[in-house]
Protein backbone atom coordinates (compact mmCIF):
# COMPACT_ATOMS: atom_id res chain seq x y z
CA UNK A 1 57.97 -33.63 28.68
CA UNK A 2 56.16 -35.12 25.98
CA UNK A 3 56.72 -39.07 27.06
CA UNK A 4 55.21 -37.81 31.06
CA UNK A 5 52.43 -36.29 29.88
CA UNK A 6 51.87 -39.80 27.32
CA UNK A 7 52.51 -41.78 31.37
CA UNK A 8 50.56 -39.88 33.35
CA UNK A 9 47.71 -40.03 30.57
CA UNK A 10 47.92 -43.77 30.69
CA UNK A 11 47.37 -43.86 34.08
CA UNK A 12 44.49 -41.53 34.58
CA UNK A 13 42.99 -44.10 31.75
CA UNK A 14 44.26 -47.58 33.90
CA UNK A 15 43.17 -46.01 37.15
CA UNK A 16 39.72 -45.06 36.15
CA UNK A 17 39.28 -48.56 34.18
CA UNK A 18 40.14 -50.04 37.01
CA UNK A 19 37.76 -48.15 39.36
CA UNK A 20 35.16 -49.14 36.71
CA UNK A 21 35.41 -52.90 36.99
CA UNK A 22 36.01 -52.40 41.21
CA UNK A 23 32.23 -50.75 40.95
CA UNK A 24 30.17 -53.46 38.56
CA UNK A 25 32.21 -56.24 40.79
CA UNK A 26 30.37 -54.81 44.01
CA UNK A 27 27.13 -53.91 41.88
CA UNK A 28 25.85 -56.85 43.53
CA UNK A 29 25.17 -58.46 39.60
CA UNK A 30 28.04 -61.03 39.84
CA UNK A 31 25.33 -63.61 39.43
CA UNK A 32 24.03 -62.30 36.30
CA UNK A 33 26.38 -62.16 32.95
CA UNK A 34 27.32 -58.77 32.35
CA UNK A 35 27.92 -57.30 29.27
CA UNK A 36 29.31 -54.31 27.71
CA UNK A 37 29.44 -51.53 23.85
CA UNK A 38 31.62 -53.80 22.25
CA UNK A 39 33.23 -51.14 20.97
CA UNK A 40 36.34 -49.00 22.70
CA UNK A 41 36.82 -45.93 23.50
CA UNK A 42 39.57 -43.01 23.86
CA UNK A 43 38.80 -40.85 27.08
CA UNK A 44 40.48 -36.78 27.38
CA UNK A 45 40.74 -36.03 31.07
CA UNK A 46 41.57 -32.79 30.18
CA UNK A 47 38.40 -31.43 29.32
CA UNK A 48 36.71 -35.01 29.86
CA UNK A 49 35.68 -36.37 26.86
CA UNK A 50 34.97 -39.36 25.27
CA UNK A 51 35.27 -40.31 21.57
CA UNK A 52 34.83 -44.09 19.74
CA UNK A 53 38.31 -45.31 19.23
CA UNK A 54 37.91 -48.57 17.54
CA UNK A 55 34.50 -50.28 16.12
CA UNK A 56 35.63 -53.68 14.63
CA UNK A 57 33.39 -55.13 12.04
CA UNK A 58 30.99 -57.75 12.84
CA UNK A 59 30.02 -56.56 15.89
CA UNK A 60 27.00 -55.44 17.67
CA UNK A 61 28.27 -51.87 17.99
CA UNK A 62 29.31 -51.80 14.14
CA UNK A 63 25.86 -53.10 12.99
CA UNK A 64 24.34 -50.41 15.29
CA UNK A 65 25.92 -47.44 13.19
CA UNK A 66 28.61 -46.23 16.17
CA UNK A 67 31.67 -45.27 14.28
CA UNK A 68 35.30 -44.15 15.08
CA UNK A 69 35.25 -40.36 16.01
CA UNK A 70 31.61 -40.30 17.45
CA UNK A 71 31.79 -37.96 20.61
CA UNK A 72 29.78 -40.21 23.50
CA UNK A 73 27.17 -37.30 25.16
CA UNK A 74 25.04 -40.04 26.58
CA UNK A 75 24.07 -43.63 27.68
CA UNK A 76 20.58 -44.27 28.53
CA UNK A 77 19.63 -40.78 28.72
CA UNK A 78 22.39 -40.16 31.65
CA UNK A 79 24.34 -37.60 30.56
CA UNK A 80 28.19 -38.23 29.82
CA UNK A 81 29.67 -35.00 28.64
CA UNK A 82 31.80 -34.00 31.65
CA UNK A 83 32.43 -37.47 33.94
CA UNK A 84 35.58 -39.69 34.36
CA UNK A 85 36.44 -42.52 31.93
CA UNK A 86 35.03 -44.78 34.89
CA UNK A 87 31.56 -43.50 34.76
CA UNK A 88 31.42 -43.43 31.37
CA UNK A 89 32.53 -47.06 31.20
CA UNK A 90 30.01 -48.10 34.06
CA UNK A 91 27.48 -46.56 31.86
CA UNK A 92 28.11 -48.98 29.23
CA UNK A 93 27.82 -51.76 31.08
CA UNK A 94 24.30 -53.93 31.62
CA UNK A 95 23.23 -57.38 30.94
CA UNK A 96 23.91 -59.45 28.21
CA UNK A 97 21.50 -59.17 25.73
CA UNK A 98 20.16 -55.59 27.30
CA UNK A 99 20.06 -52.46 24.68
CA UNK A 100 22.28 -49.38 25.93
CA UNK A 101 20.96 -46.02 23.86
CA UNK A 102 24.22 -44.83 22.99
CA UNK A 103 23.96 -40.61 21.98
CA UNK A 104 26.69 -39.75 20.19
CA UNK A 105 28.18 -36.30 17.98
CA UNK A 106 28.77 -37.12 15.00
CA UNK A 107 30.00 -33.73 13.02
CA UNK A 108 26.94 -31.25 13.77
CA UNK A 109 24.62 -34.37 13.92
CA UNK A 110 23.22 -36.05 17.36
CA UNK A 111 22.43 -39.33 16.84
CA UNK A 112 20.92 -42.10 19.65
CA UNK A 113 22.40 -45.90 18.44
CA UNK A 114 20.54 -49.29 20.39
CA UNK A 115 23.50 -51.31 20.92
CA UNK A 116 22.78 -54.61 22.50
CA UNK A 117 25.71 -55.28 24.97
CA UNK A 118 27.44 -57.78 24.48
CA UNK A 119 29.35 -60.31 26.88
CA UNK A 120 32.82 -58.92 28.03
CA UNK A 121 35.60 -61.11 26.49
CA UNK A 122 38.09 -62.31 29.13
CA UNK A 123 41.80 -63.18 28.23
CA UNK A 124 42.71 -67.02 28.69
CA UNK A 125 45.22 -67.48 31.26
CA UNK A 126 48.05 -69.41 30.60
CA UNK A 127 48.49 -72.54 33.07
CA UNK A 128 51.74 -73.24 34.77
């Protein structure tokens, strides 16, 4: 039981990914460089949370003050306390270079971070 409920969360988090890069793709912004939190991100669809996952050092998320654990309530002022991993994701998306005002829980503490996003890094592909 334990290793379907591990699948089926893994899906719920590649299906809603997924939905998230179908919607900026159609945004109409594929002229402009998008960017993102370089930071990621562990989503709960059972009561539909987000928390920071990872923050690696060095980046713009990490200078910012967002730190592994921080609940996500907000982005920009749009609330992000009970959406899908999608719209949360969307949320964090703008142009490179833009600020995103990341709210966040940290213990009993709200906090609002400026992140600048930062562009998305793409995996090479390997040539035949």
């Amino acid at each position: 039981m334990t290793g379907k409920k591990k699948s089926n969360w893994f899906y719920c988090v590649l299906l809603t990914a997924t939905m998230a890069m179908i919607l900026l793709s159609c945004s109409g912004a594929s002229d402009k460089w998008m960017g993102t939190v370089d930071a990621t991100f562990k989503y709960r669809p059972d009561d539909h949370t987000t928390t920071v996952f990872d923050v690696p050092r060095g980046t713009k998320s990490y200078t910012a003050g967002l730190v592994a654990g921080d609940r996500v309530l907000a982005v920009d002022g749009a609330d992000l306390t009970s959406v899908s991993l999608g719209e949360v994701l969307a949320a964090m998306n703008g142009p490179v270079g833009s600020v995103a005002v990341v709210t966040v829980q940290r213990g009993a503490e709200v906090i609002d971070l400026e992140v600048e996003r930062m562009r998305e890094k793409k995996k090479d592909k390997k040539s035949d």
